[in-house]
Protein backbone atom coordinates (compact mmCIF):
# COMPACT_ATOMS: atom_id res chain seq x y z
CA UNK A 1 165.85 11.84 123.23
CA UNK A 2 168.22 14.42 125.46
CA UNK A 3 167.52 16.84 122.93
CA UNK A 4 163.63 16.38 122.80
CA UNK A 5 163.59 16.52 126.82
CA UNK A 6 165.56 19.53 126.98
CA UNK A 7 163.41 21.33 124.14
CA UNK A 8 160.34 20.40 126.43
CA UNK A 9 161.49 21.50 129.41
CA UNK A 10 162.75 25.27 127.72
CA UNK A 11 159.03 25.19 125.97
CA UNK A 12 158.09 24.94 129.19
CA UNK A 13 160.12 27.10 130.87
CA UNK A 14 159.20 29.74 128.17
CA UNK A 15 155.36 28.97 128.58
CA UNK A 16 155.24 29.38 132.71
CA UNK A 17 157.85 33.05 131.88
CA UNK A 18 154.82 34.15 129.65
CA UNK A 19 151.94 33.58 131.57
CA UNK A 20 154.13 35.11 134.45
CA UNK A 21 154.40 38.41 132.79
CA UNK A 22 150.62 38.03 131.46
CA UNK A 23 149.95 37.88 134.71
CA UNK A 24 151.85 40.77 136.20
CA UNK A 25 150.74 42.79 132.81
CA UNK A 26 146.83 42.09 134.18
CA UNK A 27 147.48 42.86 137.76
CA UNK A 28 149.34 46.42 137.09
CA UNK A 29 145.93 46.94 134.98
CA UNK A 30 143.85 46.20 137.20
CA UNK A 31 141.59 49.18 138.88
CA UNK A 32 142.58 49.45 142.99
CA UNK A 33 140.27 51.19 145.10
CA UNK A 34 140.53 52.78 148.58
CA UNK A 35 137.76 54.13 150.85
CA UNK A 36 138.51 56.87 153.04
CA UNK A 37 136.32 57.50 155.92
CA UNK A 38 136.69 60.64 157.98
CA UNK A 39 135.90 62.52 161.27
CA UNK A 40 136.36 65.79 162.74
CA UNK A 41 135.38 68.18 165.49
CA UNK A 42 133.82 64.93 167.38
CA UNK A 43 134.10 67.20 170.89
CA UNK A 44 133.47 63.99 173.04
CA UNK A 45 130.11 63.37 171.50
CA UNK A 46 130.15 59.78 172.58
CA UNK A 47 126.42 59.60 173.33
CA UNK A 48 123.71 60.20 170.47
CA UNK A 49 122.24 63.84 171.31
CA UNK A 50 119.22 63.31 173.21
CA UNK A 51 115.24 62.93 172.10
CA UNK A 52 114.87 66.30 173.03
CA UNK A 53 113.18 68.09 170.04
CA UNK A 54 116.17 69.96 168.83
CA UNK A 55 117.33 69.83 165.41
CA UNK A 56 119.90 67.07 166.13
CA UNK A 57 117.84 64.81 168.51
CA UNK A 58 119.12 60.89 168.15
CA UNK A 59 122.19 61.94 165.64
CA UNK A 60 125.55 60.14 166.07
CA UNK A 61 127.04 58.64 169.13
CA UNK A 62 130.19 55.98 168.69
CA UNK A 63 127.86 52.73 168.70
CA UNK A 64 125.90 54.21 165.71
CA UNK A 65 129.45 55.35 164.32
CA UNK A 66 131.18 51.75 164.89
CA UNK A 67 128.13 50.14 163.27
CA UNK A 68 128.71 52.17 160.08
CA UNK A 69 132.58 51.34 159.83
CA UNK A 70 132.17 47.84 161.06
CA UNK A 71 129.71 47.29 157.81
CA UNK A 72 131.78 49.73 155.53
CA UNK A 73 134.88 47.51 156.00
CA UNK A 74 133.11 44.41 155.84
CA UNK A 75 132.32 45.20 152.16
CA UNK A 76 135.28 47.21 150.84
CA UNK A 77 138.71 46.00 151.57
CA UNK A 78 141.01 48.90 151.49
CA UNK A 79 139.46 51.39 154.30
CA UNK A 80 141.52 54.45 156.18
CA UNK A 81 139.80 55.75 158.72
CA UNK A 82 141.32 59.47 159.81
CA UNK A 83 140.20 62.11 162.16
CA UNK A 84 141.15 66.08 161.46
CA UNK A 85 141.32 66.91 165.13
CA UNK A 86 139.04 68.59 168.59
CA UNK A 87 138.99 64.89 170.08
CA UNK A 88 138.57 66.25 173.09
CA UNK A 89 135.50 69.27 175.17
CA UNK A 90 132.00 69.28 174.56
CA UNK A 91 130.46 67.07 176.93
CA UNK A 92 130.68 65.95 180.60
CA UNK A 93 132.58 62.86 179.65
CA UNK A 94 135.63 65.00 179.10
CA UNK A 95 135.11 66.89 182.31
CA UNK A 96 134.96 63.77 183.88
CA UNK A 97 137.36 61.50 182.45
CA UNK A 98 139.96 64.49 180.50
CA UNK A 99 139.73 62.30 177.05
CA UNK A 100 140.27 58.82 178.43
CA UNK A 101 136.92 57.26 176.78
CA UNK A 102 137.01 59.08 173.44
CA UNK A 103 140.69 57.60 172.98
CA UNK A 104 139.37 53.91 174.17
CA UNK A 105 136.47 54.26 171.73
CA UNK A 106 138.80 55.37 168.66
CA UNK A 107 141.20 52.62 169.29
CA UNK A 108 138.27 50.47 169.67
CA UNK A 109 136.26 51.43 166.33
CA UNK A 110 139.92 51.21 164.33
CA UNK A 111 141.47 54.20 163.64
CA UNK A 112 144.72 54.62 161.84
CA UNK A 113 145.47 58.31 162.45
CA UNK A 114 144.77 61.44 163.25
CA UNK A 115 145.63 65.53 164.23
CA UNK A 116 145.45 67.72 167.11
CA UNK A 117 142.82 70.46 167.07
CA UNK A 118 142.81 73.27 169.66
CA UNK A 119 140.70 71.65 171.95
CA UNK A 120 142.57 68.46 172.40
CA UNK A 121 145.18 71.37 174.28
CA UNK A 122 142.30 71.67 177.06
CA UNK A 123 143.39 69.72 179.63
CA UNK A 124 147.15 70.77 179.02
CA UNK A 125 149.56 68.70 176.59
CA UNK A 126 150.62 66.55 179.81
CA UNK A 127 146.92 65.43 180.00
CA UNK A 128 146.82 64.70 176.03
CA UNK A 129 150.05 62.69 176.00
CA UNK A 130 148.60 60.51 178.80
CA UNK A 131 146.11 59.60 177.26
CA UNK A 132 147.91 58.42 174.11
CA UNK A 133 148.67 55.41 176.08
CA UNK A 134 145.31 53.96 175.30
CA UNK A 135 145.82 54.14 171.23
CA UNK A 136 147.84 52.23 169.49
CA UNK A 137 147.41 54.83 166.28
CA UNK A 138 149.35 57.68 165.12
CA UNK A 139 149.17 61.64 165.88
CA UNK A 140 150.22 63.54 162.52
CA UNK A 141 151.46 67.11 163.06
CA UNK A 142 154.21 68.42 160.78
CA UNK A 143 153.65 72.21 161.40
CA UNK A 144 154.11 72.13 165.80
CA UNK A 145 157.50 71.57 166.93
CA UNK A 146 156.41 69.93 170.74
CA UNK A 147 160.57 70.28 171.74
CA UNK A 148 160.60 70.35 175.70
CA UNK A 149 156.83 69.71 176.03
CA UNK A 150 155.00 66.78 177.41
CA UNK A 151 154.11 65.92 173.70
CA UNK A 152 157.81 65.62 172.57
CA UNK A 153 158.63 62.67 170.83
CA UNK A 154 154.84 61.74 171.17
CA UNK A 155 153.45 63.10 167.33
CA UNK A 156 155.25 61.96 163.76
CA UNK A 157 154.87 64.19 161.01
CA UNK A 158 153.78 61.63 158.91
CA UNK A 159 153.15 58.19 158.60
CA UNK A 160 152.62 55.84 154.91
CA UNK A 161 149.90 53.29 154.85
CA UNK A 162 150.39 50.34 152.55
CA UNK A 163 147.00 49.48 150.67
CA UNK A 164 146.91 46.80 148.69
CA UNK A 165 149.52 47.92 145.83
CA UNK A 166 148.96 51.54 147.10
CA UNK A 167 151.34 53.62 149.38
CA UNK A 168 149.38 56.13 150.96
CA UNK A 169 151.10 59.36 152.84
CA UNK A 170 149.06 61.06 155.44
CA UNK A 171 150.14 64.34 157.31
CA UNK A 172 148.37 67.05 159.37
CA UNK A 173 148.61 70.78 160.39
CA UNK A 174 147.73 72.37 163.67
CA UNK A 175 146.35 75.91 163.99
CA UNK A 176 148.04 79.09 165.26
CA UNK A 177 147.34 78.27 168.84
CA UNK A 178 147.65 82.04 169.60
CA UNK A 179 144.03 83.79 170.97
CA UNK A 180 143.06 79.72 171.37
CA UNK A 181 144.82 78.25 173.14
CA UNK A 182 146.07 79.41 176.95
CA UNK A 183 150.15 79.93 176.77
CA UNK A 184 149.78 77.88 180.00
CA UNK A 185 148.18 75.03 178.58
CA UNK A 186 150.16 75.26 174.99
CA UNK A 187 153.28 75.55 176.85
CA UNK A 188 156.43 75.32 174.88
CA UNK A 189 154.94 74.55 171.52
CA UNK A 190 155.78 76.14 168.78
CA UNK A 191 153.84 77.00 165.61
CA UNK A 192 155.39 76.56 161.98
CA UNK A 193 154.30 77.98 159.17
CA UNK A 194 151.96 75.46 157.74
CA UNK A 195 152.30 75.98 154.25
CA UNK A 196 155.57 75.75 154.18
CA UNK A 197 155.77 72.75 156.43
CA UNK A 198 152.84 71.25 154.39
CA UNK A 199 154.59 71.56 151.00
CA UNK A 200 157.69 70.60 152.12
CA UNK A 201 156.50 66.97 153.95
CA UNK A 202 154.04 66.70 151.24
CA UNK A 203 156.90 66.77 148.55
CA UNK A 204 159.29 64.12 151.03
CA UNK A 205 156.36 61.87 150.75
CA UNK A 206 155.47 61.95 147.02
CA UNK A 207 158.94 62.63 145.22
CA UNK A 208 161.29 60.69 147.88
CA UNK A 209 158.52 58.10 149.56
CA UNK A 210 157.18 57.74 146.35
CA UNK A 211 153.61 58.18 147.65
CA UNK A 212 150.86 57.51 145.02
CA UNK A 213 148.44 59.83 147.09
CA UNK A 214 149.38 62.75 149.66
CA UNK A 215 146.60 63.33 152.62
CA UNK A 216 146.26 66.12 154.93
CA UNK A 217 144.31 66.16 158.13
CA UNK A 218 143.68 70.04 158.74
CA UNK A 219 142.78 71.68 161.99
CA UNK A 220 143.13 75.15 160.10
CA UNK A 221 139.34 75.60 159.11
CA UNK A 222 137.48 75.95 155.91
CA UNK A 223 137.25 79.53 155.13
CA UNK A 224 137.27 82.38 157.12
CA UNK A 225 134.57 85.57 155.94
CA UNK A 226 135.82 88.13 158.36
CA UNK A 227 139.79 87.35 157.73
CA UNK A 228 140.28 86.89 153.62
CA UNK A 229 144.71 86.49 154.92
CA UNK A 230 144.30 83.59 158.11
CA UNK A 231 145.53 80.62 156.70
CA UNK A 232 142.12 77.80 156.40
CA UNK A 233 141.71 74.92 154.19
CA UNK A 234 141.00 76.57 150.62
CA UNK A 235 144.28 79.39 150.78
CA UNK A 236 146.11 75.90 151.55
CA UNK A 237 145.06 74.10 148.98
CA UNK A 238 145.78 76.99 146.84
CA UNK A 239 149.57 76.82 147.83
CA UNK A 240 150.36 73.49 148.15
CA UNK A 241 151.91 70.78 145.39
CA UNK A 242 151.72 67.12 146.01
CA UNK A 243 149.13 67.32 147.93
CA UNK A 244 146.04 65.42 146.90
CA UNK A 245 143.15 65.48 149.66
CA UNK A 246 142.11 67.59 152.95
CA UNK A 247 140.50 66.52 155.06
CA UNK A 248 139.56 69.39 157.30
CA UNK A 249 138.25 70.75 160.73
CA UNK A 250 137.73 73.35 163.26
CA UNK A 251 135.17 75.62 161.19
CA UNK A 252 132.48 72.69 161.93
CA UNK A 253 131.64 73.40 158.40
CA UNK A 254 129.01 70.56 156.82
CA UNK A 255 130.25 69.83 153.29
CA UNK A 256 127.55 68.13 150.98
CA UNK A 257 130.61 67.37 148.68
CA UNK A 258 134.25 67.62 148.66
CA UNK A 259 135.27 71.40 147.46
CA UNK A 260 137.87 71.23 144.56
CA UNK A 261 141.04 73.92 143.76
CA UNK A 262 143.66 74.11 141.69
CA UNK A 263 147.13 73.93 143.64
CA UNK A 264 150.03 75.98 142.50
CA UNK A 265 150.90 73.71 139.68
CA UNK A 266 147.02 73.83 138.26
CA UNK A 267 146.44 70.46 139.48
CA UNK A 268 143.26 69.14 141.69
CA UNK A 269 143.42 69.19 145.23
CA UNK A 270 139.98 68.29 147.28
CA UNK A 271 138.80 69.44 150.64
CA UNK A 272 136.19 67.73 153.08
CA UNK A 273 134.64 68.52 155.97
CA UNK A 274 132.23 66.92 158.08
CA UNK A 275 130.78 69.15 160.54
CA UNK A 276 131.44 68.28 164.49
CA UNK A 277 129.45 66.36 167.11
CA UNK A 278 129.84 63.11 165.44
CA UNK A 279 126.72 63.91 163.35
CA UNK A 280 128.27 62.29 160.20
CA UNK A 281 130.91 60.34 158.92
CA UNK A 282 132.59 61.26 155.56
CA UNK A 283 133.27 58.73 153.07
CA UNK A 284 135.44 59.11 149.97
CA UNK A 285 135.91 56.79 147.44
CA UNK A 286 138.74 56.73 145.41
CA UNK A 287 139.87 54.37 142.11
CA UNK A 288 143.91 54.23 141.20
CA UNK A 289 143.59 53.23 137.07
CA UNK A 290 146.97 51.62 135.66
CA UNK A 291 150.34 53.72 136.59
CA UNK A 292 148.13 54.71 139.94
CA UNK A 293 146.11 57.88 138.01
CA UNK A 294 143.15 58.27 140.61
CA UNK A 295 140.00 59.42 140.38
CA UNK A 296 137.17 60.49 143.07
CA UNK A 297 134.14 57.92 142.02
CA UNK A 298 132.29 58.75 144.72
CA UNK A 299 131.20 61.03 147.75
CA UNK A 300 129.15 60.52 150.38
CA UNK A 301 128.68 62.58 154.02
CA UNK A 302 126.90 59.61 156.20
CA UNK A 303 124.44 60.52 158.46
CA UNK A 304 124.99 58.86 162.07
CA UNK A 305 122.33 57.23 164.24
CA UNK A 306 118.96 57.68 163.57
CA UNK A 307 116.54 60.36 164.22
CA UNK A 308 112.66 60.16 165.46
């Protein structure tokens, strides 16, 4: 009887092991998915532009905006929600209020991080680090070195977002603030090379963090026709490894789809770009197959609000 109880009991032992790894075997199988939605160039566009007749009459504005996350998230539930920089100028809220309501309304709507374009320098880096206090989410700069400034200790160069099963690493680059930015307002800051910087944060995050994707938020621009040598989104793409997606700004360049290039090692790299004002909101879905191979299924630049 002792020795039919304990043959049971092993049986079962052996039984519950199996399904264990059957089910571990299924869930490393399974497909997970992430959504990535996207801003950049904003420029305190908190208000819809007005029913005025002009090409953009009733476009964006943060309630239309919030509506569009708010139902994106209801339905998908892995979402990052980045921004590639200019926050800040555009509008008299920012005159008003130096960046105080566009910070409220991005903690507000959810977002987990994002960059520093020129503009967000407008007001001075004393002004910008004040109003940090009202967000809760991340600045990503890996290529300004804000020693002795108002901003020190006040940016990361990156941050990882867990995602289900998926570790996702998420940097960002500044522009050569030089011929942009006042010395005055950009103070002590000083300007890395952003290549460099890129590739080597980009490789921490991948080969040492163990990243499954690598994101850059961009405030370089998307091309340049007059300049073939300033540094912009596609030359960085071109020189990078481990880096898997920019997301870019600056250029206010509308993207109907993400552009692809090779990287240095002949591997994919996208770039995306939403314009500025708010107008749309990008949205990138991805799919990680088994061993966390991705793959783009689907694009989309959202427009924002609604015009008459």
């Amino acid at each position: 009887m002792l020795n039919r109880r304990k043959f049971i009991k092993q049986t079962s032992l052996s039984a519950a092991a199996l399904l264990a790894v059957q089910w571990a075997a299924a869930e490393d199988t399974a497909v997970q998915r992430l959504v990535i939605l996207h801003t950049n160039d904003v420029h305190s566009r908190l208000d819809a532009f007005p029913m005025d007749g002009s090409r953009n009459q009733g476009a964006g504005g943060v309630a239309a905006r919030a509506k569009l996350i708010e139902d994106i998230r209801a339905e998908a539930e892995q979402v990052l929600l980045l921004d590639a920089g200019d926050i800040f100028q555009g509008t008299p809220y920012f005159n008003l209020y130096k960046g105080e309501p566009e910070m409220k309304a991005m903690q507000m709507m959810g977002y987990d991080a994002c960059t520093m374009g020129n503009h967000d320098f407008d007001a001075g880096l004393e002004n910008f680090a004040t109003q940090l206090q009202h967000v809760r989410f991340p600045v990503l700069l890996c290529n300004y070195d804000f020693t002795q400034t108002p901003m020190e200790h006040k940016s990361v160069p990156y941050k990882i977002f867990t995602k289900g099963k998926l570790k996702i690493g998420v940097t960002g680059v500044g522009i050569e603030m030089k011929g942009l930015v006042p010395d005055n307002l950009a103070g002590n800051t000083k300007y890395l090379d952003p290549v460099q910087k890129l590739n080597e944060t980009a490789d921490h995050l991948k080969r040492t963090k163990g990243c499954d994707m690598v994101i850059c938020l961009s405030h370089l621009g998307y091309q340049y026709r007059e300049n073939s040598t300033k540094i912009c989104d596609l030359i960085l793409a071109k020189e990078t490894e481990h880096v898997d997606l920019i997301i870019g700004g600056h250029t206010h360049t509308f993207l109907d789809e993400p552009a692809l290039v090779k990287n240095k090692k002949g591997e994919d790299v996208l770039i995306n770009q939403v314009g500025w004002g708010g107008i749309r909101l990008g949205r990138l879905d991805y799919e990680f197959m088994p061993y966390k191979k991705k793959n783009l299924a689907a694009a989309k630049s959202i427009s924002v609000g609604k015009k008459t």
